[in-house]
Protein backbone atom coordinates (compact mmCIF):
# COMPACT_ATOMS: atom_id res chain seq x y z
CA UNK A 1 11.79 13.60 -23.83
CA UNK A 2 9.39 16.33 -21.87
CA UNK A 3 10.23 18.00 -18.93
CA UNK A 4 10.00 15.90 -16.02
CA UNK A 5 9.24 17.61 -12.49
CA UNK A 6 9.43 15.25 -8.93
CA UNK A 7 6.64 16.30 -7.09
CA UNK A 8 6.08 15.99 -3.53
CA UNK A 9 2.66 17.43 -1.84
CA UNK A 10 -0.06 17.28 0.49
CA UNK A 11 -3.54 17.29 0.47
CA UNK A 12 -6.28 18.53 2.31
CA UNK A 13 -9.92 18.54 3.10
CA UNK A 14 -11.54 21.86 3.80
CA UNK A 15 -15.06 23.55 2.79
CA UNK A 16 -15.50 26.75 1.10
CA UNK A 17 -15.44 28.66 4.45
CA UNK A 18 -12.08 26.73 5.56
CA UNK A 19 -9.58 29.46 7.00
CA UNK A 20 -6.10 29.05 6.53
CA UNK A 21 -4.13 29.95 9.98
CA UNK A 22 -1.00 32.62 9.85
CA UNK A 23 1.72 30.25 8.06
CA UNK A 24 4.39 32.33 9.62
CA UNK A 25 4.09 30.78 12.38
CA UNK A 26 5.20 27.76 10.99
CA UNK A 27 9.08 27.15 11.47
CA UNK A 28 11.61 29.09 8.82
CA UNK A 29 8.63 30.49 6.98
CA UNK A 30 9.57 34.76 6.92
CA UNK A 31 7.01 35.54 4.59
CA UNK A 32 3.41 34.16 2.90
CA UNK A 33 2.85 35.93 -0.37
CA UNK A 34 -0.44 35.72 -1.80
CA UNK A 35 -0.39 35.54 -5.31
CA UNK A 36 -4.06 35.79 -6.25
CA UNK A 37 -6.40 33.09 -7.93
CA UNK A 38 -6.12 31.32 -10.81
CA UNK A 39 -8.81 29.80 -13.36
CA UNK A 40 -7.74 26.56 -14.15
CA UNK A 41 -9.39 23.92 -16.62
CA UNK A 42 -8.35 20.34 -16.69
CA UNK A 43 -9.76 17.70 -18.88
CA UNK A 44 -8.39 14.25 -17.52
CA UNK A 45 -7.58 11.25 -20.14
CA UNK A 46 -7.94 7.64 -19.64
CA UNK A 47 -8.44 4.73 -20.95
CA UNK A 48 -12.42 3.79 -21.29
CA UNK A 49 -11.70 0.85 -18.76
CA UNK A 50 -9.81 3.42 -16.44
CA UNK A 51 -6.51 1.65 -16.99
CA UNK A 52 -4.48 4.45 -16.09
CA UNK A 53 -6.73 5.34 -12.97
CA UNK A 54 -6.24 1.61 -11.49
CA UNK A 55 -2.66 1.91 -11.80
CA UNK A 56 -3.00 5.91 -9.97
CA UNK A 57 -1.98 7.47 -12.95
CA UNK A 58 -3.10 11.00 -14.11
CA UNK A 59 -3.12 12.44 -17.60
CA UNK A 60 -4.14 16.09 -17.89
CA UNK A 61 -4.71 18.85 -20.24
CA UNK A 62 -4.70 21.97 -18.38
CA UNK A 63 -5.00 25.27 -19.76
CA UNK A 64 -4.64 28.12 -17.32
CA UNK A 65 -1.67 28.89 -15.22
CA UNK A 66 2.02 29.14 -15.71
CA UNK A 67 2.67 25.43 -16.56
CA UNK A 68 -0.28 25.21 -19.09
CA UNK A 69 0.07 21.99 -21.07
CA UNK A 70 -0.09 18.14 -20.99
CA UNK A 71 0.79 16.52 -17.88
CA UNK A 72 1.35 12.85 -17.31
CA UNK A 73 2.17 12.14 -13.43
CA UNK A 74 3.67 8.54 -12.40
CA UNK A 75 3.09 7.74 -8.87
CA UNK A 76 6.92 7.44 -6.81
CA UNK A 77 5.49 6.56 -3.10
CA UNK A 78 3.20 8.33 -0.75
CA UNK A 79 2.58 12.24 -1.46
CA UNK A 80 5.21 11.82 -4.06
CA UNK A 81 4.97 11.53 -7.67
CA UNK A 82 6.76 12.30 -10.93
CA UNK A 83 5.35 14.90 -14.02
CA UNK A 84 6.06 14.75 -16.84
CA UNK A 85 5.14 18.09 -18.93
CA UNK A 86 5.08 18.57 -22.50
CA UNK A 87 3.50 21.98 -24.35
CA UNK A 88 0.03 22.56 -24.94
CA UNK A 89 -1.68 20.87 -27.79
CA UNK A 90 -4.30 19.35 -29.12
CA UNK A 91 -3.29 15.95 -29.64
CA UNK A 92 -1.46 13.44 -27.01
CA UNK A 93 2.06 14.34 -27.49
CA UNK A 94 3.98 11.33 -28.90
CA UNK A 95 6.46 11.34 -26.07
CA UNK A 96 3.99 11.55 -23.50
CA UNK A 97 1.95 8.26 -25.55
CA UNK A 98 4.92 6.03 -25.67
CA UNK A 99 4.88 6.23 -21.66
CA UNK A 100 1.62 5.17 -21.44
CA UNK A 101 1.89 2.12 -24.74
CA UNK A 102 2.39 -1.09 -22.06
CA UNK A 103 -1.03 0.09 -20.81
CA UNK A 104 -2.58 1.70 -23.55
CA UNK A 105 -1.55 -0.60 -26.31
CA UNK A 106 -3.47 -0.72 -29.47
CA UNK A 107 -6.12 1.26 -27.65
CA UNK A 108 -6.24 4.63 -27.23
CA UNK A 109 -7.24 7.23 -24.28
CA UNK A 110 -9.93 9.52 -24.03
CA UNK A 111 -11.58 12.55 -21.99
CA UNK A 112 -13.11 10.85 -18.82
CA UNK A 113 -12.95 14.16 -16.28
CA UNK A 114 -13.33 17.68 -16.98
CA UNK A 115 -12.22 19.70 -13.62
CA UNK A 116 -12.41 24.13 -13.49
CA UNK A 117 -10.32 24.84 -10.39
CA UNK A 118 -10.18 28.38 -8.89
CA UNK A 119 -7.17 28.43 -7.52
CA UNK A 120 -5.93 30.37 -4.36
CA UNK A 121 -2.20 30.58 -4.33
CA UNK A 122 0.12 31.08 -1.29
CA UNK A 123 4.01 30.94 -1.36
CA UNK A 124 5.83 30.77 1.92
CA UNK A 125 9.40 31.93 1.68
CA UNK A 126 12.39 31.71 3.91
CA UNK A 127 14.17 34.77 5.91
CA UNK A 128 16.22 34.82 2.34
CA UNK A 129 13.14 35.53 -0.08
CA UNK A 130 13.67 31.50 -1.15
CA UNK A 131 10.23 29.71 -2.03
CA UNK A 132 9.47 26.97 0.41
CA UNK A 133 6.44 25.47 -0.49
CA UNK A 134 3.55 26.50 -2.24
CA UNK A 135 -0.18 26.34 -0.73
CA UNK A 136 -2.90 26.62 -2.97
CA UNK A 137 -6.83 26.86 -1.90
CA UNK A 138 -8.80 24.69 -4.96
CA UNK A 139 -12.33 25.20 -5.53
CA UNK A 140 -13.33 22.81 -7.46
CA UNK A 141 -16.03 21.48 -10.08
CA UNK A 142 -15.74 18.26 -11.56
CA UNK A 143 -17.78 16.45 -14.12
CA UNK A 144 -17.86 13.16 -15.65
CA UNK A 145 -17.36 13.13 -19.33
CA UNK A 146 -19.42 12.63 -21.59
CA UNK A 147 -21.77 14.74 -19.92
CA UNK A 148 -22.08 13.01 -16.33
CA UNK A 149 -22.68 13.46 -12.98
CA UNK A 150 -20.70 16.68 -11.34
CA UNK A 151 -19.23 16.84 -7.87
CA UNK A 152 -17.88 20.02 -5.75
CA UNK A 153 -15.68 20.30 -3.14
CA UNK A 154 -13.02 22.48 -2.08
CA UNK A 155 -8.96 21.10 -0.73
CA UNK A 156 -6.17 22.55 0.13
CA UNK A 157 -2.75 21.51 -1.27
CA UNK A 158 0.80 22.58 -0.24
CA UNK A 159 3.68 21.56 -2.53
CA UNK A 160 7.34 21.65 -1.59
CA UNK A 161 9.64 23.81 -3.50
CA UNK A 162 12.45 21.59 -5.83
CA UNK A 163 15.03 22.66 -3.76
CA UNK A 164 13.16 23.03 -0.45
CA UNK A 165 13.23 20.23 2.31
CA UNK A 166 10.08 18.34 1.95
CA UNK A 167 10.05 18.07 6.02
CA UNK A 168 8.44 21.98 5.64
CA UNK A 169 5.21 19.90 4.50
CA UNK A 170 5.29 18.11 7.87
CA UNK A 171 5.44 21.40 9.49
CA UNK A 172 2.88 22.80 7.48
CA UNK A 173 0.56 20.16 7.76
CA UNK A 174 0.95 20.10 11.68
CA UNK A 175 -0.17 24.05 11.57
CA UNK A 176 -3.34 23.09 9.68
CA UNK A 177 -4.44 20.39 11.51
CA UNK A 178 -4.29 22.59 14.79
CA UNK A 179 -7.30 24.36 12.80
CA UNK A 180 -9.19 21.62 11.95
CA UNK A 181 -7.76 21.06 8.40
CA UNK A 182 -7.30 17.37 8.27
CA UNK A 183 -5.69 15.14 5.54
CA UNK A 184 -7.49 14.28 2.81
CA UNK A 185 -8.31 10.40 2.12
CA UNK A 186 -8.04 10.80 -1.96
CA UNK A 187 -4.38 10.60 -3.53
CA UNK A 188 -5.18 13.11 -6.27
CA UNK A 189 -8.11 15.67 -7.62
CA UNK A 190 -9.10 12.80 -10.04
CA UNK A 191 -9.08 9.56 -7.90
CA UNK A 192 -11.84 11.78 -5.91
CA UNK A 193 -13.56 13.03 -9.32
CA UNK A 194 -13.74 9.39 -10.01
CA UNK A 195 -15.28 8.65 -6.78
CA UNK A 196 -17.54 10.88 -6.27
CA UNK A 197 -18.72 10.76 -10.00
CA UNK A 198 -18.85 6.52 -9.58
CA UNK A 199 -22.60 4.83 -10.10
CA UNK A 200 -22.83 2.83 -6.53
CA UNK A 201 -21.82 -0.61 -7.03
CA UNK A 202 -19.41 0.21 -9.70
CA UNK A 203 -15.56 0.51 -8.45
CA UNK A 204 -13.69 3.97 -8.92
CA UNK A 205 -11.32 2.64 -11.79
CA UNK A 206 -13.65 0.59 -13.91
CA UNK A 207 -12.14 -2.55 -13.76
CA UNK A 208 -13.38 -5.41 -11.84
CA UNK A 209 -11.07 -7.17 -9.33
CA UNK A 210 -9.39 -10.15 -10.28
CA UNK A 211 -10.61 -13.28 -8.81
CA UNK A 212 -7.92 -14.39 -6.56
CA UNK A 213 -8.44 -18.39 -7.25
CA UNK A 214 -10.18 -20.56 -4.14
CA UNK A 215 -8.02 -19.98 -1.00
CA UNK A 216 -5.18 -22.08 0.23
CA UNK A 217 -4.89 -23.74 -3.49
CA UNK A 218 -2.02 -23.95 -5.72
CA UNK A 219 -3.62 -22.04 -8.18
CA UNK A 220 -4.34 -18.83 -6.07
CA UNK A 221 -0.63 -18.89 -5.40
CA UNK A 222 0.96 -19.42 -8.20
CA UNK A 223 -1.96 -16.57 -9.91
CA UNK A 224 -1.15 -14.37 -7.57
CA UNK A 225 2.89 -14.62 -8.20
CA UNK A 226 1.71 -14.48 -12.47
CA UNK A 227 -0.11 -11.51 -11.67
CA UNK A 228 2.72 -9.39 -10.08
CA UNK A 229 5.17 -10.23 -12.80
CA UNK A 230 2.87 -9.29 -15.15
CA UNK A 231 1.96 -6.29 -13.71
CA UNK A 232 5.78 -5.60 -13.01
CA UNK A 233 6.52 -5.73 -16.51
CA UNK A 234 3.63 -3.19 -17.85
CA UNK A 235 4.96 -1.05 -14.76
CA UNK A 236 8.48 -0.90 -15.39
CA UNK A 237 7.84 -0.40 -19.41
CA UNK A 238 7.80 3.77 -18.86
CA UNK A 239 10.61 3.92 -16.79
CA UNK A 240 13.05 2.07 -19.44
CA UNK A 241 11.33 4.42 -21.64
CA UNK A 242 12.49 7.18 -19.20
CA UNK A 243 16.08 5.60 -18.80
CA UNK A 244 15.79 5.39 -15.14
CA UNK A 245 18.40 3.69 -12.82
CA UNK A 246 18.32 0.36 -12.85
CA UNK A 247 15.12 -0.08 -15.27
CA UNK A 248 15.93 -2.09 -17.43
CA UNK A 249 17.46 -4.55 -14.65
CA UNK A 250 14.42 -4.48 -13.26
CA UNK A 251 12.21 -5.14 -16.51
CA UNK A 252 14.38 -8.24 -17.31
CA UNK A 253 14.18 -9.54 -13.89
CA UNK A 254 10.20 -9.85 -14.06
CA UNK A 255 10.54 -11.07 -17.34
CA UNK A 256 12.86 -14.10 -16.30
CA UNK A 257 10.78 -14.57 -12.55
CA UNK A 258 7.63 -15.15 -14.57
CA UNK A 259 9.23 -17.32 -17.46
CA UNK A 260 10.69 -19.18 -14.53
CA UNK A 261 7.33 -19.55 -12.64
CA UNK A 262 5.74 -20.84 -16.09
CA UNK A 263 8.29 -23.80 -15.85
CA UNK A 264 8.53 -24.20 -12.37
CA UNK A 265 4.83 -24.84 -11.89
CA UNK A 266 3.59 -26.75 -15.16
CA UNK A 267 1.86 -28.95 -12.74
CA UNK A 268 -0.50 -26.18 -12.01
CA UNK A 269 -0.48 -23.94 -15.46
CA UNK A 270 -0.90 -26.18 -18.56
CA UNK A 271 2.67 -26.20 -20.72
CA UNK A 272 0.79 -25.77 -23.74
CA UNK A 273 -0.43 -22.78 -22.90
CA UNK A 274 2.74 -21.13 -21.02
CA UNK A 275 5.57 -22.70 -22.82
CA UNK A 276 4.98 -20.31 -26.22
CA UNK A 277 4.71 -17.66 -23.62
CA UNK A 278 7.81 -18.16 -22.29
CA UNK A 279 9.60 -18.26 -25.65
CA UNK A 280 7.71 -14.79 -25.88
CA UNK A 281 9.49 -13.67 -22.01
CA UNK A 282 12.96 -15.22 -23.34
CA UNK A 283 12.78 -12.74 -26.06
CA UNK A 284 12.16 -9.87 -24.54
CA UNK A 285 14.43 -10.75 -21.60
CA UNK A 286 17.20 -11.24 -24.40
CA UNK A 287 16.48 -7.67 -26.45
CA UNK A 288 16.62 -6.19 -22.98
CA UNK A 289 19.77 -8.71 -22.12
CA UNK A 290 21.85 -6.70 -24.80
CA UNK A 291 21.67 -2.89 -22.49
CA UNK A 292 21.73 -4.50 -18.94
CA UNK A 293 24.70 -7.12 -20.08
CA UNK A 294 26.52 -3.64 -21.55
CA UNK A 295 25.84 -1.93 -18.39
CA UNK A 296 26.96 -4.77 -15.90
CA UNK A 297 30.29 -6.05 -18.06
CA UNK A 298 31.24 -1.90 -18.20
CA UNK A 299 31.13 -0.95 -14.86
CA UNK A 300 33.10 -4.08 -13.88
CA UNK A 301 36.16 -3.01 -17.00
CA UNK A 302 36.09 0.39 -15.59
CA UNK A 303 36.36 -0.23 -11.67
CA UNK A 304 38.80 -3.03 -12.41
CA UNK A 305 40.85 -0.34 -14.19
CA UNK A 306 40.58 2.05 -11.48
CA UNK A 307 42.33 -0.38 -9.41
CA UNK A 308 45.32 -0.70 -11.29
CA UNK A 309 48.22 1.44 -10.68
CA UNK A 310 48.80 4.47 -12.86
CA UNK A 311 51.80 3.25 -13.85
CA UNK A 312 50.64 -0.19 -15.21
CA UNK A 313 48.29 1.61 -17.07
CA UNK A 314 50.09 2.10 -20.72
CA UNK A 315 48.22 3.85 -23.81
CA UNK A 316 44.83 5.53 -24.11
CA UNK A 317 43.01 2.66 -21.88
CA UNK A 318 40.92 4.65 -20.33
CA UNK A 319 39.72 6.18 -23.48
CA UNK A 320 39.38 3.60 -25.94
CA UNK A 321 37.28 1.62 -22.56
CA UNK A 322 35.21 5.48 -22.85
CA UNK A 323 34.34 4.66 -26.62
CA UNK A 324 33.93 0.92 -27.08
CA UNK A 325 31.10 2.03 -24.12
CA UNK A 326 29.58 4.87 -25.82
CA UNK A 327 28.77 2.87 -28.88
CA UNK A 328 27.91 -0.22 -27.30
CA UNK A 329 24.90 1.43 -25.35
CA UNK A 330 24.25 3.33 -27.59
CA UNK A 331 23.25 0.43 -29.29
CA UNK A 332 22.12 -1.69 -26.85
CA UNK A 333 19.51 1.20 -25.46
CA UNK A 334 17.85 1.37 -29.68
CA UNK A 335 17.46 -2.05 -29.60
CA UNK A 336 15.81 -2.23 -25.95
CA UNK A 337 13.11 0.70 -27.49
CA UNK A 338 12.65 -1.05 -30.75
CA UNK A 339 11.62 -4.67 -28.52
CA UNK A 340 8.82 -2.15 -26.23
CA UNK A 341 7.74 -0.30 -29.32
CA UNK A 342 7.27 -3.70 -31.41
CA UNK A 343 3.47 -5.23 -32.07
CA UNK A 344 5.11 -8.40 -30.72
CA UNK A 345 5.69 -7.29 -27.59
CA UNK A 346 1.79 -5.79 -27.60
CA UNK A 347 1.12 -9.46 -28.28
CA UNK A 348 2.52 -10.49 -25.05
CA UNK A 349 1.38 -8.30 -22.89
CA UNK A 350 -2.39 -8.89 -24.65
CA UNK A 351 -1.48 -12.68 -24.50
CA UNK A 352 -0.30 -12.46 -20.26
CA UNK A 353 -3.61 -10.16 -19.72
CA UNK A 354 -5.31 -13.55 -21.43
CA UNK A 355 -3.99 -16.17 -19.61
CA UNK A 356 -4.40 -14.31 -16.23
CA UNK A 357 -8.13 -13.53 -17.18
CA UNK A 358 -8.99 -17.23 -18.21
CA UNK A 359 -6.26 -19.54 -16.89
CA UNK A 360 -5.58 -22.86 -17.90
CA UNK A 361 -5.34 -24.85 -14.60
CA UNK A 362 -4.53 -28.41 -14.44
CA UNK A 363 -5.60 -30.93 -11.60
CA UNK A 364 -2.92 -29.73 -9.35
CA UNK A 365 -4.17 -26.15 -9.42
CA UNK A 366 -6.95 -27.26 -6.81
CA UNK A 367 -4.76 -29.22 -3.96
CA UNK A 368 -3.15 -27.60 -1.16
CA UNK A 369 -0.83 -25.26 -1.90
CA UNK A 370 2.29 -25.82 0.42
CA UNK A 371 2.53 -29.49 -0.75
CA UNK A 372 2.12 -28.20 -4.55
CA UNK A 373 4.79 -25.61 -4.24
CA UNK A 374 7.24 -27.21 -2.11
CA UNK A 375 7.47 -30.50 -3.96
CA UNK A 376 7.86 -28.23 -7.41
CA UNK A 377 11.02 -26.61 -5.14
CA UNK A 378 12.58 -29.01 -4.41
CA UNK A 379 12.17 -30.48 -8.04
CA UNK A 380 14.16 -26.99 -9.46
CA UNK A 381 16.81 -28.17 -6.08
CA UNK A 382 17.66 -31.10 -7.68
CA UNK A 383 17.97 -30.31 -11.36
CA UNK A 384 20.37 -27.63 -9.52
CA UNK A 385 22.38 -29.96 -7.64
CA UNK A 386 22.71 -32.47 -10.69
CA UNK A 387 24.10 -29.17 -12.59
CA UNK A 388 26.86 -28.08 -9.99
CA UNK A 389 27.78 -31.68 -9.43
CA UNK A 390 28.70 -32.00 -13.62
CA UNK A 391 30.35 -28.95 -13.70
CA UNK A 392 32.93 -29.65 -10.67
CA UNK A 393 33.39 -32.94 -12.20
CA UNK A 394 34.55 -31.06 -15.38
CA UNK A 395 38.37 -30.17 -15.52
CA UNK A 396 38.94 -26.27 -15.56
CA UNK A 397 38.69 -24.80 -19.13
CA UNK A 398 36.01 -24.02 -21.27
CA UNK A 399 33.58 -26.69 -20.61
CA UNK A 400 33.32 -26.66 -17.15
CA UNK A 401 32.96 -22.47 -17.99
CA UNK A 402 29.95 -23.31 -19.95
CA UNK A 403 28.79 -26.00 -17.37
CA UNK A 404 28.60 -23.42 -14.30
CA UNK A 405 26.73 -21.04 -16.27
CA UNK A 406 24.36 -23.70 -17.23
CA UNK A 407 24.04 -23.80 -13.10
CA UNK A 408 23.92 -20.17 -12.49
CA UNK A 409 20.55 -20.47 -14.74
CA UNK A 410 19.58 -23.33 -12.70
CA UNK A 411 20.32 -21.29 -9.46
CA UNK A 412 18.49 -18.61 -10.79
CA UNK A 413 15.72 -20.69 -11.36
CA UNK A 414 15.47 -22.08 -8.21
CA UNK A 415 15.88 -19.10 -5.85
CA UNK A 416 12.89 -17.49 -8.00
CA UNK A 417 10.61 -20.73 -7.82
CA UNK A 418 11.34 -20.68 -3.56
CA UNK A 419 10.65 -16.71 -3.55
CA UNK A 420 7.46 -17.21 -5.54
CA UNK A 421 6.65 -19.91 -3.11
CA UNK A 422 7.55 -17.44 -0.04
CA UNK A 423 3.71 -16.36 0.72
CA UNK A 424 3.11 -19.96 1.46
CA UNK A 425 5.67 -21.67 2.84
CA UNK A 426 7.08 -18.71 4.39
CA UNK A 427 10.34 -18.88 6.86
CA UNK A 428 11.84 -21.91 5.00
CA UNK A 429 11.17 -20.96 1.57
CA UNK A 430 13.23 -17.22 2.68
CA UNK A 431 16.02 -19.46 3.95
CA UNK A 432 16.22 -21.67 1.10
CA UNK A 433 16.16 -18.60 -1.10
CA UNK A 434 18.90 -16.81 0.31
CA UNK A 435 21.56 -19.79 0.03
CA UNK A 436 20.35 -20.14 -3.39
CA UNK A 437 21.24 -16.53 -3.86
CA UNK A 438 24.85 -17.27 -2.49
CA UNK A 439 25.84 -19.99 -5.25
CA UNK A 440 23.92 -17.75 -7.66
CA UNK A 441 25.89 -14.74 -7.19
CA UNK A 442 29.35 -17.03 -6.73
CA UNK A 443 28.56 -18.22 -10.13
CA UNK A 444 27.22 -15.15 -11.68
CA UNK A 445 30.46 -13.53 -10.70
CA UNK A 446 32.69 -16.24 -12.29
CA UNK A 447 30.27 -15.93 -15.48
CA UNK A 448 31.03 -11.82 -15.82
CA UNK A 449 34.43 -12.92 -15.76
CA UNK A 450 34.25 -15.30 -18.26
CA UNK A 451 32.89 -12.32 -20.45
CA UNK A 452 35.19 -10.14 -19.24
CA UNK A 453 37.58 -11.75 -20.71
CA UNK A 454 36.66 -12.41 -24.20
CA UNK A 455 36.01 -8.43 -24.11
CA UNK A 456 39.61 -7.91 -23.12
CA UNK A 457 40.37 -9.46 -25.59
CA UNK A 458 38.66 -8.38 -28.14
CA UNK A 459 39.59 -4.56 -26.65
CA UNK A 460 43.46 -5.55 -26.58
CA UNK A 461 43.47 -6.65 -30.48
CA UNK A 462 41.87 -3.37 -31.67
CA UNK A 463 44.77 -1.19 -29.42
CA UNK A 464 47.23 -3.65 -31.17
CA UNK A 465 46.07 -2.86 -34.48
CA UNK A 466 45.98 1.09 -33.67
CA UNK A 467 49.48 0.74 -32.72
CA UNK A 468 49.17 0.80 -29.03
CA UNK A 469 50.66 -1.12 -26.15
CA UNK A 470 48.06 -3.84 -25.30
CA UNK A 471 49.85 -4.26 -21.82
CA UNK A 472 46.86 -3.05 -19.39
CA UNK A 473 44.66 -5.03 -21.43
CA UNK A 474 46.58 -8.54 -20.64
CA UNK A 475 47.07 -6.69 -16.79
CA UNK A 476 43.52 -7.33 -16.73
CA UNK A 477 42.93 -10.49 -18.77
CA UNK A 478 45.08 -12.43 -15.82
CA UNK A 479 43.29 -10.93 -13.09
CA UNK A 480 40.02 -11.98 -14.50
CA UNK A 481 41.56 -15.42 -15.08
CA UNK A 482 42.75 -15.33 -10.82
CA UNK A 483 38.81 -14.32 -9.90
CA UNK A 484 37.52 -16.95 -11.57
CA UNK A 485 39.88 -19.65 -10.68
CA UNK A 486 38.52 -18.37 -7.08
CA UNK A 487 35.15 -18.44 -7.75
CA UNK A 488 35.53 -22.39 -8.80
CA UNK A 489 37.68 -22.92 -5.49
CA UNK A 490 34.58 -21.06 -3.58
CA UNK A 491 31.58 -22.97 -4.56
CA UNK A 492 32.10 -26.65 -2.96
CA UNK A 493 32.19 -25.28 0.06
CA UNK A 494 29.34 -22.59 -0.79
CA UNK A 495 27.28 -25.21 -2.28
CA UNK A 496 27.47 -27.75 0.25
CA UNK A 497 25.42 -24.85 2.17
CA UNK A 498 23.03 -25.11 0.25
CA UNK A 499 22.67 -28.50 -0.80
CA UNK A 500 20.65 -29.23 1.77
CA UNK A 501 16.18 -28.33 1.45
């Protein structure tokens, strides 16, 4: 993977005769060192639809400078984004196209903005000779490609150090506007290239907006809900990609709200259309299943070891746990790529972007929306309540195992159909949602033990086999066996809590 950077900056509007006040001035800045210009030339890649710009994402190739190269910058929240740098070439690097394949697909990106910056560079340093921040005057020509209209203006930007405390951009920026410098209204050099460079009429990004559905109707809602899963997925593809924190939790998670949205509301989204397209979803939620399960059933072996005594703890437990892990995601992270990189998984995405573009509405789609939404709640309630009711009539063992989980995914189901149904029926859906949650995460709990186990197991023969004490490993297997006979003795009275709509 490239060379990732967090960036956190500010940005400025100013004129060619802007004049930048003594920095010094500013709070534990010692020193401004001016470190001359810089000729810097920047041709910005995009989609022709400006798929990347609608989602405020920049691809560069910039040569000039000390980090000359290709730079693809994901935004993080305000003023703050991520780069990602790779070495100058001609070509995309590979790396740098995989992050950009949920929105790129089978397309491919091409020069949209050529900016030439002259670049004034400033660094204020501390009482030590450390670099605080960095403030750079840009003068700068942009032009449309191919061969469009041009635009000029002139900003200043001042970028915290890695190390530095981004609260010396606050301070900054308070010195600046004392001058008149005030903030500037564009995110980045390109989102105001794009604007400035935009045909009247015509948005910045390219795209048009998507209709919203008639007001107040089940179908608006339920599109609007579609829309952010879908978009949630395509969002979240680069940062699995990127093996960030909780990423791939996050992936599946929109996977299984929209899959459950497509059932929930078949009375307003016609089955024949959504059902193949959440056999698509299940898929993907499953390849992505395999890392997040690893993840998840780890950290629980490994904290539940941790909490037995060193002296119960016989044999190399602690490393065989180390490399049953290793391999195991290992493994689970290939196959997670291999689903994103697949053409099937283009097909999904291509296939979501098509039902959201032409949708295939039924009657209901056109009635009020609370009455549409809350009866389909309280539909997923009672298939709920049916569940939890056969598996506490089930004697313990592995049945009624196998029933509860059967009602976690009915939980699950329901606490996603009352948050998509949250923008309309507000304060009770929230409520009802947050019960839900309760018997979800009671029986999610007893269902990680149930897997728990069978991995104890399974961990316990191979240290008999090696010759090793399998002790610890039938420590544990009890323990798991007490937290779930818990968990069963818990959920009457959790349920009856939220039995009631």
């Amino acid at each position: 993977m490239a060379e990732t950077k967090r960036e956190i900056e500010r940005k400025y509007e100013a004129t060619a005769g802007s004049h930048v006040p003594d920095l010094t001035r500013v709070r534990d800045v010692a020193t401004v060192v001016d470190e001359g210009v810089t000729e810097l030339d920047a041709t910005y890649h995009d989609t022709p639809d400006l798929r990347l710009a609608a989602d405020s994402i920049t691809l560069r190739r910039r040569t000039g400078g000390p980090d000359e190269g290709w730079h693809l910058k994901f935004p993080v929240a305000a003023g703050v984004r991520d780069e990602i740098r790779a070495p100058l070439s001609d070509t995309l690097p590979p790396d740098l196209a995989a992050l950009l394949r949920s929105r790129v697909r089978g397309g491919e990106v091409v020069p949209v903005v050529r900016l030439r910056s002259a670049r004034d560079v400033r660094r204020l340093l501390d009482a030590d000779g450390d670099l605080l921040a960095e403030l750079s005057v840009d003068t700068v020509h942009a032009r449309r490609l191919p061969g469009g209209p041009r635009a000029f203006w002139t900003e200043i930007e001042v970028e915290a150090a890695d190390d530095a405390d981004p609260r010396i951009l606050d301070a900054v920026g308070k010195r600046l506007r004392k001058v008149g410098i005030r903030p500037s209204h564009a995110p980045s050099k390109l989102a105001k290239a794009l604007a400035e460079t935009t045909p009247e009429g015509e948005r910045p990004d390219g795209r048009p907006a998507a209709p919203p559905g008639e007001p107040g109707t089940a179908g608006a809602a339920v599109l609007a809900y579609v829309r952010e899963q879908a978009g949630a997925i395509v969002a979240l593809d680069p940062a699995v990609r990127r093996d960030l924190p909780d990423a791939v939790h996050q992936l599946r998670v929109a996977c299984r709200r929209l899959r459950s949205a497509l059932k929930t509301y078949r009375s307003v989204l016609d089955r024949d259309a959504t059902d193949p397209l959440g056999e698509e979803l299940k898929w993907l939620a499953g390849e992505l299943g395999v890392a997040r399960d690893q993840e998840v059933l780890a950290a629980r072996l490994r904290a539940h070891l941790a909490d037995v005594p060193r002296t119960l703890r016989l044999g190399p437990v602690k490393a065989r746990l180390r490399i049953w892990d290793t391999a195991r995601t290992k493994d689970a992270r290939r196959r997670a790529l291999a689903a994103l990189d697949s053409d099937r998984y283009l097909a999904l995405l291509d296939r979501l972007d098509a039902l959201l573009a032409d949708p295939p509405l039924r009657k209901a789609a056109s009635r009020d929306a609370a009455k549409v939404l809350a009866r389909a709640v309280r539909k997923d309630h009672a298939r709920l309540a049916a569940r939890v009711d056969h598996a506490l009539s089930l004697a313990p063992g592995h049945e009624r195992d196998l029933a509860l989980h059967e009602a976690r995914k009915a939980a699950k189901r329901a606490r996603y159909a009352a948050d998509a149904a949250r923008p309309t029926l507000g304060k009770p859906a929230k409520k009802f949602a947050a019960r839900v949650k309760k018997v979800q995460s009671l029986l999610g709990e007893h269902q990680d033990g149930v897997v728990a186990r069978t991995t104890l197991r399974e961990l316990a023969v191979q240290a008999h086999t090696a010759g090793e004490t399998t002790f610890t490993w039938g420590l544990l297997h009890g323990r798991e066996e007490a937290a779930a006979d818990a968990a069963e003795r818990a959920l009457p009275e959790v349920w009856a809590r939220a039995a009631s709509l």
